[in-house]
C-alpha atoms as a PDB file:
ATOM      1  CA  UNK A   1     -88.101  24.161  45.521  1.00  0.00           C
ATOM      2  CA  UNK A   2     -91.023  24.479  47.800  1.00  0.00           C
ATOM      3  CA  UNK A   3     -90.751  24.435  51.615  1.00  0.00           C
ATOM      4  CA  UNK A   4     -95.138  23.972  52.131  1.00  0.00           C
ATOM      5  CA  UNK A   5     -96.115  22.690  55.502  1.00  0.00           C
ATOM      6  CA  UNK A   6     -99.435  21.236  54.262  1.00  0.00           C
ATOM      7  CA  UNK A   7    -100.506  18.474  55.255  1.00  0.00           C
ATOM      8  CA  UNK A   8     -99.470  15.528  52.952  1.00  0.00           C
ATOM      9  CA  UNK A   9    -102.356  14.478  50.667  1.00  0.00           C
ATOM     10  CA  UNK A  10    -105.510  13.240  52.410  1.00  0.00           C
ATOM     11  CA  UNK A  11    -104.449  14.002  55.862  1.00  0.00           C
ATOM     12  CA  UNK A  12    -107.425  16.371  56.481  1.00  0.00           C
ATOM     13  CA  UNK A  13    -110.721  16.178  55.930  1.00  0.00           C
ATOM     14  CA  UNK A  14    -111.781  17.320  52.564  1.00  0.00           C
ATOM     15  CA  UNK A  15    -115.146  17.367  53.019  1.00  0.00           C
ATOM     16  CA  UNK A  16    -114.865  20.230  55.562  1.00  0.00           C
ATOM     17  CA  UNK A  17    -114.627  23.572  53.847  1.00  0.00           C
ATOM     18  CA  UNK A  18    -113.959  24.555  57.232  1.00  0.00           C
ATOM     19  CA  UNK A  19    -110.831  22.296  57.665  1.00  0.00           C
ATOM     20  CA  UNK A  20    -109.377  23.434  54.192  1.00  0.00           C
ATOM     21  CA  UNK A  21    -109.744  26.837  54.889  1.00  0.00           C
ATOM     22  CA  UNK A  22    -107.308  26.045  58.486  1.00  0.00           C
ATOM     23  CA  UNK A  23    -105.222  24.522  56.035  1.00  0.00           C
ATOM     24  CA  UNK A  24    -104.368  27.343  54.172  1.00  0.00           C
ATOM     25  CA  UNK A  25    -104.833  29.795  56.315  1.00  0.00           C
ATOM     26  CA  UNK A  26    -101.856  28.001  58.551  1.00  0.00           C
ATOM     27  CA  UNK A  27     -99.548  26.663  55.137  1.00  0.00           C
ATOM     28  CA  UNK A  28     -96.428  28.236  54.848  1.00  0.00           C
ATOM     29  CA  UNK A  29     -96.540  30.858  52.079  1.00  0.00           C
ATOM     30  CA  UNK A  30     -94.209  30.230  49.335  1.00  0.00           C
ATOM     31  CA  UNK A  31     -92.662  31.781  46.376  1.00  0.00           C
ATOM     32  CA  UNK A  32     -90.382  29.418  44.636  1.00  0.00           C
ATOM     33  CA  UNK A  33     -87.894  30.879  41.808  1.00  0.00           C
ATOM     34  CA  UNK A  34     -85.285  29.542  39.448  1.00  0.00           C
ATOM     35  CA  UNK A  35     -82.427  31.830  38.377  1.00  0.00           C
ATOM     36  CA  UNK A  36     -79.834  31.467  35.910  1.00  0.00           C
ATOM     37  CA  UNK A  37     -76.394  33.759  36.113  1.00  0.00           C
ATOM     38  CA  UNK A  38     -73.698  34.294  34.600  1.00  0.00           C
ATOM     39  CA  UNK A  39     -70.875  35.499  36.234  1.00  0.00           C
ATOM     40  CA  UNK A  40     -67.835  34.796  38.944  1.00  0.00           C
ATOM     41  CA  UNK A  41     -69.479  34.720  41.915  1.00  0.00           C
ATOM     42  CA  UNK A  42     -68.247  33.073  45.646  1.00  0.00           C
ATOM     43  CA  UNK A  43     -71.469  31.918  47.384  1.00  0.00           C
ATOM     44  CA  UNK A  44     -72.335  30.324  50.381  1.00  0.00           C
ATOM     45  CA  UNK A  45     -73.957  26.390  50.213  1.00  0.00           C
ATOM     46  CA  UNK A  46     -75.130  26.485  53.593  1.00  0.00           C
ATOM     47  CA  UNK A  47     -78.303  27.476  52.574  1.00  0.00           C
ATOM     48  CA  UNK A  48     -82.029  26.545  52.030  1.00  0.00           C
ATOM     49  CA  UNK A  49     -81.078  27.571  48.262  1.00  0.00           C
ATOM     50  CA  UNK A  50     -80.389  24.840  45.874  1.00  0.00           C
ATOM     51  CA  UNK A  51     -77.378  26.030  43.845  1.00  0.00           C
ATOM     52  CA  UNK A  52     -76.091  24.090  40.763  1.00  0.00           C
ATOM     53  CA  UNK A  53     -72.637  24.563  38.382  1.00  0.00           C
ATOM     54  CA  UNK A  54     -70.262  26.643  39.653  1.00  0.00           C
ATOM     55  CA  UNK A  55     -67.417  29.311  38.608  1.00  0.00           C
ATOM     56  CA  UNK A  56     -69.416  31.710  35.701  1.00  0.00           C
ATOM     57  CA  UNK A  57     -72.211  29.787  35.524  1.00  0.00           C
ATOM     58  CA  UNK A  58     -75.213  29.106  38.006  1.00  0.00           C
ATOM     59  CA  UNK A  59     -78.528  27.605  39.063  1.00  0.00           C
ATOM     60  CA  UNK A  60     -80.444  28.938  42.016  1.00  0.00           C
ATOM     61  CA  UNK A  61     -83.622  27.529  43.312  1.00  0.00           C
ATOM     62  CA  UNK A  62     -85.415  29.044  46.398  1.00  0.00           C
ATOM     63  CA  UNK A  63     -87.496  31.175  47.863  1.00  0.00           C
ATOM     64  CA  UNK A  64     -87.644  34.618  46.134  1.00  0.00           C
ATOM     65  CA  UNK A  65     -87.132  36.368  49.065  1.00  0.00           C
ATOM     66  CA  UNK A  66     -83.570  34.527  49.774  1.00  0.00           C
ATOM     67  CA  UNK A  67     -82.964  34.095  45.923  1.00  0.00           C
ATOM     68  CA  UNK A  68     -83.132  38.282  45.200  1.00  0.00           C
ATOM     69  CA  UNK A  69     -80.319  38.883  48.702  1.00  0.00           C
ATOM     70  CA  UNK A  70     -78.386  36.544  46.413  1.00  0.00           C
ATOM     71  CA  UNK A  71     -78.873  38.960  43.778  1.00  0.00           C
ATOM     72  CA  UNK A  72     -78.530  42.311  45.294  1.00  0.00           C
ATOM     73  CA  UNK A  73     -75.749  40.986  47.308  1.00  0.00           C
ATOM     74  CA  UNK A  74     -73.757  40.486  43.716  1.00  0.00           C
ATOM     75  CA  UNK A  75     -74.677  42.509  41.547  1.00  0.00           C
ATOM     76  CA  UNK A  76     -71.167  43.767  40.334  1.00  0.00           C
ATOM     77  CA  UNK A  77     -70.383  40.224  39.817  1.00  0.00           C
ATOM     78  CA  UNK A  78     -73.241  38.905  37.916  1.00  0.00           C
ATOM     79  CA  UNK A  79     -73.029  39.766  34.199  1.00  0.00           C
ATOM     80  CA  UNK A  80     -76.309  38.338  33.335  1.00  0.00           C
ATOM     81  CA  UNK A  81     -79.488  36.718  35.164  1.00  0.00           C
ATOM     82  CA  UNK A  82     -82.492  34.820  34.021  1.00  0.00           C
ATOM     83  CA  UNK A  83     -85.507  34.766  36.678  1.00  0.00           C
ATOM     84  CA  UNK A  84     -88.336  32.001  36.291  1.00  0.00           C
ATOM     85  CA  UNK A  85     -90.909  31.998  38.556  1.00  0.00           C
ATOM     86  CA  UNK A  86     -94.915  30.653  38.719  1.00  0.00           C
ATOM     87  CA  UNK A  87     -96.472  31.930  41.864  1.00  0.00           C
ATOM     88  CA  UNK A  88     -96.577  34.214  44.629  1.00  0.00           C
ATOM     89  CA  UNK A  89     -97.226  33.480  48.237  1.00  0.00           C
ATOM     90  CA  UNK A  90     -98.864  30.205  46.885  1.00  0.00           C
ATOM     91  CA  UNK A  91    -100.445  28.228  50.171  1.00  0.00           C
ATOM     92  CA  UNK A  92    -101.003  25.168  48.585  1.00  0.00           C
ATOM     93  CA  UNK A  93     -98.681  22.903  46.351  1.00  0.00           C
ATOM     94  CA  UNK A  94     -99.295  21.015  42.770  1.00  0.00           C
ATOM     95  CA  UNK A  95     -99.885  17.100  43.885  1.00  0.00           C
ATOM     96  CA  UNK A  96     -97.031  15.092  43.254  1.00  0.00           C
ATOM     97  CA  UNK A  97     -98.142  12.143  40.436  1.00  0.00           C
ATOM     98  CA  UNK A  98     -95.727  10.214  40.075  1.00  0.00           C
ATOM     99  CA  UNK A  99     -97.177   7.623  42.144  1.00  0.00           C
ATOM    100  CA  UNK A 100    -100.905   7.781  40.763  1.00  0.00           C
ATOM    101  CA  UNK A 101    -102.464   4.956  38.584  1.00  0.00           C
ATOM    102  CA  UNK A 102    -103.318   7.304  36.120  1.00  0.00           C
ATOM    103  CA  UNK A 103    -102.715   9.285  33.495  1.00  0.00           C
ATOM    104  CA  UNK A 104    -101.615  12.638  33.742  1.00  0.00           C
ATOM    105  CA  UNK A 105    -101.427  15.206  30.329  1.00  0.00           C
ATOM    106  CA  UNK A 106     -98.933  17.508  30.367  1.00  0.00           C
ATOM    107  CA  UNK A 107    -100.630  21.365  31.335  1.00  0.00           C
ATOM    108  CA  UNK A 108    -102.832  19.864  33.610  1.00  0.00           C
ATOM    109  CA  UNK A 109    -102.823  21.744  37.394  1.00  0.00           C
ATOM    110  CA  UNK A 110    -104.097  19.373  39.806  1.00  0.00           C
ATOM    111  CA  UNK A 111    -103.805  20.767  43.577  1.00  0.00           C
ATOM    112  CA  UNK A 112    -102.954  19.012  46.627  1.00  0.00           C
ATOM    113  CA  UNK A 113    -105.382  17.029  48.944  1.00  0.00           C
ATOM    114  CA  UNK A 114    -107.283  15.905  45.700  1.00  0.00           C
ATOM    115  CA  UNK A 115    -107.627  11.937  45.242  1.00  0.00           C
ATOM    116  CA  UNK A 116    -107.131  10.692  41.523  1.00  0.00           C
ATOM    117  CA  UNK A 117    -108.565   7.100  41.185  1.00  0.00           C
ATOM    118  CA  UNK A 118    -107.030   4.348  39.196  1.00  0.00           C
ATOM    119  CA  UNK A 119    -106.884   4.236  35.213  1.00  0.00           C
ATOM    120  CA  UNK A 120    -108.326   8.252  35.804  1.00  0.00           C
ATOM    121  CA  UNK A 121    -107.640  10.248  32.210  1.00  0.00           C
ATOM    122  CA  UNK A 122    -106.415  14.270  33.157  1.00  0.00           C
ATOM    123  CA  UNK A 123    -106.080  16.012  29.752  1.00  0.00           C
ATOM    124  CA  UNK A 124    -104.212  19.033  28.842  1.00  0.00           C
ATOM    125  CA  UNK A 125    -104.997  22.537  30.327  1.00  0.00           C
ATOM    126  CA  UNK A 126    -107.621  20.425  32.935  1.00  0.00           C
ATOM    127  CA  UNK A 127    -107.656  22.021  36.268  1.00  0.00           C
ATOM    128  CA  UNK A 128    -108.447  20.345  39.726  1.00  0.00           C
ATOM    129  CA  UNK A 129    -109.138  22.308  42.879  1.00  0.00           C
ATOM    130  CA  UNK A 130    -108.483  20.907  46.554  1.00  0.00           C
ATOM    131  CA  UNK A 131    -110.439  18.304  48.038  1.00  0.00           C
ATOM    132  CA  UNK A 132    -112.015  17.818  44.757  1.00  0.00           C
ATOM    133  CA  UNK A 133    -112.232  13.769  44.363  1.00  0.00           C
ATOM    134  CA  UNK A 134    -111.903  11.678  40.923  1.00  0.00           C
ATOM    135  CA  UNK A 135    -113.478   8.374  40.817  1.00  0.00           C
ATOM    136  CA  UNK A 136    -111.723   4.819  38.838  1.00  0.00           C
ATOM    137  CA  UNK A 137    -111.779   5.141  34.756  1.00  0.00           C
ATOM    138  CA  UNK A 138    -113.100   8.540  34.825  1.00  0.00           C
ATOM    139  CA  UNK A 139    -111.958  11.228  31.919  1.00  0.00           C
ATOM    140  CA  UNK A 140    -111.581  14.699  32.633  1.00  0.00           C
ATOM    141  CA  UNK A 141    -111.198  16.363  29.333  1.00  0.00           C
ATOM    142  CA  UNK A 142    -109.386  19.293  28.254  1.00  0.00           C
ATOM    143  CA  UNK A 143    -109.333  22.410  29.594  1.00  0.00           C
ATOM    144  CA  UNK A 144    -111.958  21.735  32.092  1.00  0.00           C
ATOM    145  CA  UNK A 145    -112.680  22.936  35.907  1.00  0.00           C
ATOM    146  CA  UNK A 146    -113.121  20.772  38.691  1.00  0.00           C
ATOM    147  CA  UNK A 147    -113.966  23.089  42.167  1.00  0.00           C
ATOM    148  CA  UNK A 148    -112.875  22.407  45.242  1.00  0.00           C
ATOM    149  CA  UNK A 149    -114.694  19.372  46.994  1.00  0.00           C
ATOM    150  CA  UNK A 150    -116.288  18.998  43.707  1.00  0.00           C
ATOM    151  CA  UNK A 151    -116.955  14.700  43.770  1.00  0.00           C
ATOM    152  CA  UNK A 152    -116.786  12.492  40.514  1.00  0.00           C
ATOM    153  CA  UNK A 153    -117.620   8.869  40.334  1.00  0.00           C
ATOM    154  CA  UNK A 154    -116.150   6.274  38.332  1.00  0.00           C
ATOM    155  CA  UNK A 155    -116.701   5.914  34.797  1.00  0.00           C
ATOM    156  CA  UNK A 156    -117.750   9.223  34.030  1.00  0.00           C
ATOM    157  CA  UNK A 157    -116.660  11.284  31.175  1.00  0.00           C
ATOM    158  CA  UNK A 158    -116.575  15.055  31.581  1.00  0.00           C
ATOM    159  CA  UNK A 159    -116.188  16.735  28.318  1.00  0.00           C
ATOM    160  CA  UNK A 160    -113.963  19.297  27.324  1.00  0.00           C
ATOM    161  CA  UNK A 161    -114.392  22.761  28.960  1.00  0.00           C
ATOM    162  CA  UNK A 162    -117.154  21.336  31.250  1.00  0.00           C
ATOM    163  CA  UNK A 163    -117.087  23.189  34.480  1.00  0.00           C
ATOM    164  CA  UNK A 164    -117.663  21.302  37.925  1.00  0.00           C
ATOM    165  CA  UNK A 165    -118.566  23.697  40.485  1.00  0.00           C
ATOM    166  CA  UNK A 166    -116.915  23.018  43.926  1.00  0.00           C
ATOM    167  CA  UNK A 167    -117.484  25.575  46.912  1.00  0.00           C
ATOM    168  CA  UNK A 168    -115.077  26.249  49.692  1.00  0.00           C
ATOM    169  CA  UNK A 169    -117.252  29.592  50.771  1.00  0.00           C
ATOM    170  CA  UNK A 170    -119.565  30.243  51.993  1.00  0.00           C
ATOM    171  CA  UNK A 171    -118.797  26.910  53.554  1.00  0.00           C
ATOM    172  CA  UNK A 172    -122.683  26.119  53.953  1.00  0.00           C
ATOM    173  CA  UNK A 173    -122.754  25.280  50.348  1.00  0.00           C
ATOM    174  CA  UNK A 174    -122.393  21.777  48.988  1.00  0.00           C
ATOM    175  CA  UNK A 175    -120.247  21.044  45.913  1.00  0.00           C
ATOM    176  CA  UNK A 176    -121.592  19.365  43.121  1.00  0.00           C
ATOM    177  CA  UNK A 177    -121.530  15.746  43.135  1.00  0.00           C
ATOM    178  CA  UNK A 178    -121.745  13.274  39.797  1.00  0.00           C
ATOM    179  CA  UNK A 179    -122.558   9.926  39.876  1.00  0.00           C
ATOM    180  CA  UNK A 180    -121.467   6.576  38.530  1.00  0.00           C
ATOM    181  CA  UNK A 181    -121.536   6.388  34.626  1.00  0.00           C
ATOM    182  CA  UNK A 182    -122.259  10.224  34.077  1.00  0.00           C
ATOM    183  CA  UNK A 183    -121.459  11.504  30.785  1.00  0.00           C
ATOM    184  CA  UNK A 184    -121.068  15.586  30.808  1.00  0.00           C
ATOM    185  CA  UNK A 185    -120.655  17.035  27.471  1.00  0.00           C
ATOM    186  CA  UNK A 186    -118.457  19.698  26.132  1.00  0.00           C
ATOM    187  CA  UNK A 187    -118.391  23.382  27.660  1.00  0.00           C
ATOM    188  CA  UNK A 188    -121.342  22.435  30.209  1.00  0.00           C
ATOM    189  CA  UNK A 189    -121.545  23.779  33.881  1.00  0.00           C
ATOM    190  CA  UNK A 190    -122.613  22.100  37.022  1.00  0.00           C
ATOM    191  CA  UNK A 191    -123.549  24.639  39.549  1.00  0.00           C
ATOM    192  CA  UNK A 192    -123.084  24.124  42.992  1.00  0.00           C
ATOM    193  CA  UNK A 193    -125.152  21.741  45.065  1.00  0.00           C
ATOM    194  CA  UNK A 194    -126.165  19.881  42.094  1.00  0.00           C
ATOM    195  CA  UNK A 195    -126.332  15.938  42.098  1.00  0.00           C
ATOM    196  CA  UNK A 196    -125.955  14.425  38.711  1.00  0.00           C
ATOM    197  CA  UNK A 197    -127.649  10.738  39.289  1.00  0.00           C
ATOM    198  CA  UNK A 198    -125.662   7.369  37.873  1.00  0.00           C
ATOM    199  CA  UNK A 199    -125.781   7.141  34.752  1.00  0.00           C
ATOM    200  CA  UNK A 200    -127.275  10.616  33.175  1.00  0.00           C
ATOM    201  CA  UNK A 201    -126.265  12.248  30.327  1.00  0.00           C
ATOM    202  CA  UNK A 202    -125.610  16.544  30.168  1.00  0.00           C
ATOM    203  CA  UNK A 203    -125.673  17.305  26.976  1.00  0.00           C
ATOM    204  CA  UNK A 204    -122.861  19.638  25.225  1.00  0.00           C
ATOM    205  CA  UNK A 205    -123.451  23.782  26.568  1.00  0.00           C
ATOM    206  CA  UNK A 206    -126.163  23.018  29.552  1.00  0.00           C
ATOM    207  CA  UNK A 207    -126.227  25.029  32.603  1.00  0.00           C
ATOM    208  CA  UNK A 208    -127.235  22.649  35.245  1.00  0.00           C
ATOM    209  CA  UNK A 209    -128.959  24.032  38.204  1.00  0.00           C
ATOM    210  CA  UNK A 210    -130.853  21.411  39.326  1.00  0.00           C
ATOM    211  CA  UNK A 211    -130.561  17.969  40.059  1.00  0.00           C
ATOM    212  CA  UNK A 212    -130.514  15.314  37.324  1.00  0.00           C
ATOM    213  CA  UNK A 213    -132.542  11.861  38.206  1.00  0.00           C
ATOM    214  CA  UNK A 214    -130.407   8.979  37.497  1.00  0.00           C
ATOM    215  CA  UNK A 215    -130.288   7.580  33.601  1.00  0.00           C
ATOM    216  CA  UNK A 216    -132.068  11.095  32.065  1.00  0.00           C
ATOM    217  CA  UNK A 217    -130.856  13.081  29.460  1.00  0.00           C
ATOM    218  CA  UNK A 218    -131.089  16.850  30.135  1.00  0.00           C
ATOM    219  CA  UNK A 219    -130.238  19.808  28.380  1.00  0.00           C
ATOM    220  CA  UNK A 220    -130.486  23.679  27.761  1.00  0.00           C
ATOM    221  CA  UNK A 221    -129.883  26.770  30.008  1.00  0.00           C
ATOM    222  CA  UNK A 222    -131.366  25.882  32.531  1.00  0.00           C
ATOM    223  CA  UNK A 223    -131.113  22.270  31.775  1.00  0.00           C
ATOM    224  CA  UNK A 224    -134.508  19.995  31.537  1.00  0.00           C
ATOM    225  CA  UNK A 225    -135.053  16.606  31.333  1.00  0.00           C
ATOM    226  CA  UNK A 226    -135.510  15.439  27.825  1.00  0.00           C
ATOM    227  CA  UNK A 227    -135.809  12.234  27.457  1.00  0.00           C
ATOM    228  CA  UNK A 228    -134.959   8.745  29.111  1.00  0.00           C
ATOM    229  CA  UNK A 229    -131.519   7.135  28.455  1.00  0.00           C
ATOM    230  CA  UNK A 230    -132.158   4.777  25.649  1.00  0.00           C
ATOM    231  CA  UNK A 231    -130.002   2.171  23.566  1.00  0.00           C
ATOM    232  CA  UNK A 232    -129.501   4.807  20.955  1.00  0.00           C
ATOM    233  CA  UNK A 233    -128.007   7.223  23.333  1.00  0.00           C
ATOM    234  CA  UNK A 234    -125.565   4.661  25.287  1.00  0.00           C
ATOM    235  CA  UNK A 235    -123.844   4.000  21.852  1.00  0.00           C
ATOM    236  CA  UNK A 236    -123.629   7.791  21.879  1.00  0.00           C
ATOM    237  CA  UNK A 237    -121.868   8.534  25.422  1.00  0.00           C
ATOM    238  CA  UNK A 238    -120.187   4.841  25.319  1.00  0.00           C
ATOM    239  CA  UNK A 239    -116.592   5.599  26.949  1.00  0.00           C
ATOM    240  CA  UNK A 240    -113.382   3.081  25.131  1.00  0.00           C
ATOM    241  CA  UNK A 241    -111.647   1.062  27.737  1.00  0.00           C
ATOM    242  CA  UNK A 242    -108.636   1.787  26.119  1.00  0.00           C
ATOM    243  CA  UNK A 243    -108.353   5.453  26.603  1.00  0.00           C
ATOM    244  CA  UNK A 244    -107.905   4.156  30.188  1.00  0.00           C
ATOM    245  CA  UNK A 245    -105.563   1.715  30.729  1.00  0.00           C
END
């Protein structure tokens, strides 16, 4: 259904808000639609439209601008119509996953030009803006927000509605970046230009506006340091292999 002219994944620099911004600025605009009919109608296959069954019954996939002449055009033959559609003038496409080493939960809107690492865990209703990068064995947990550029290492755990804050303007902003073996807990938010160091802990609700030394535990709104990462809270934040594999 869609005719993007993006770049394939990774083919630009996603570090550059700059570059992103070129990117969508110069991406083919798309509106992709599926319509079911019912009715005798004659049409054309020498199209850009993707057109299934035949006789009284039909499939159309296109462009909504080529699917609705379709529609117009027939209107005394088409008894009834089903439209289904999911964007409008949408300049950058859904990343194809079918050839990550992960594992992808059904509801979860990852965008193009983001790089999913191996054994990485999307859940359901997660959300993942471009040139936002996932590091190996990390979770990103339901219903959470990862901005665009936003970086997370490997073996992290971000908890359910946790926001990541990525930045693509103003473009002098840096996203925020988490570390190796970070554990962010539920409903917490990362503002942008925030480094959370390897192995720190955010604890559930925090607004982080700072950044977090490597191996603390922080917490609140704004978020303080609270104590050292000790052997009581690794047991706490200790991620199960087998969620991962």
């Amino acid at each position: 259904m869609s005719n993007h002219q993006i770049p394939p994944q990774n083919t630009i620099d996603t570090s550059s808000p700059e570059a992103l911004a070129k990117c969508i600025k110069e991406a083919k605009k798309t509106t992709p639609v599926k319509v079911y009919i019912q009715g005798k109608l004659s049409l054309d296959t020498n199209t850009n439209i993707k057109i299934f069954g035949g006789e009284s019954f039909w499939i159309l996939m296109g462009e909504y601008e080529d699917i609705s002449k379709i529609l117009n055009l027939h209107q005394k033959d088409i008894q009834h119509y089903h439209l289904e559609y999911d964007r409008r003038n949408s300049a950058i496409p859904l990343l194809n996953p079918l050839q990550l080493q992960a594992r992808i939960e059904p509801g979860a809107i990852i965008r193009e030009n983001v790089t999913i690492g191996k054994n990485v865990v999307i859940m359901m209703g997660a959300v993942i803006n471009v040139g936002a990068e996932i590091g190996d064995n990390t979770m990103v947990d339901m219903n959470c927000v990862v901005g665009a550029r936003g970086i997370i290492g490997k073996n992290a755990h971000i908890g359910a509605g946790a926001v990541i804050a990525g930045v693509l303007e103003p473009p002098n902003k840096t996203p925020v970046i988490i570390e190796d073996d970070v554990f962010i807990g539920a409903n917490a938010v990362v503002l942008e230009g925030v480094r959370v160091g390897k192995g720190a802990v955010v604890a559930a609700g925090s607004i982080v506006t700072k950044d977090v030394p490597p191996n603390t535990v922080v917490a609140g709104m704004p978020a303080h340091i609270i104590k050292t990462k000790d052997s009581k809270t690794e047991e706490k934040v200790r991620i199960l292999e087998d969620l991962r594999g």
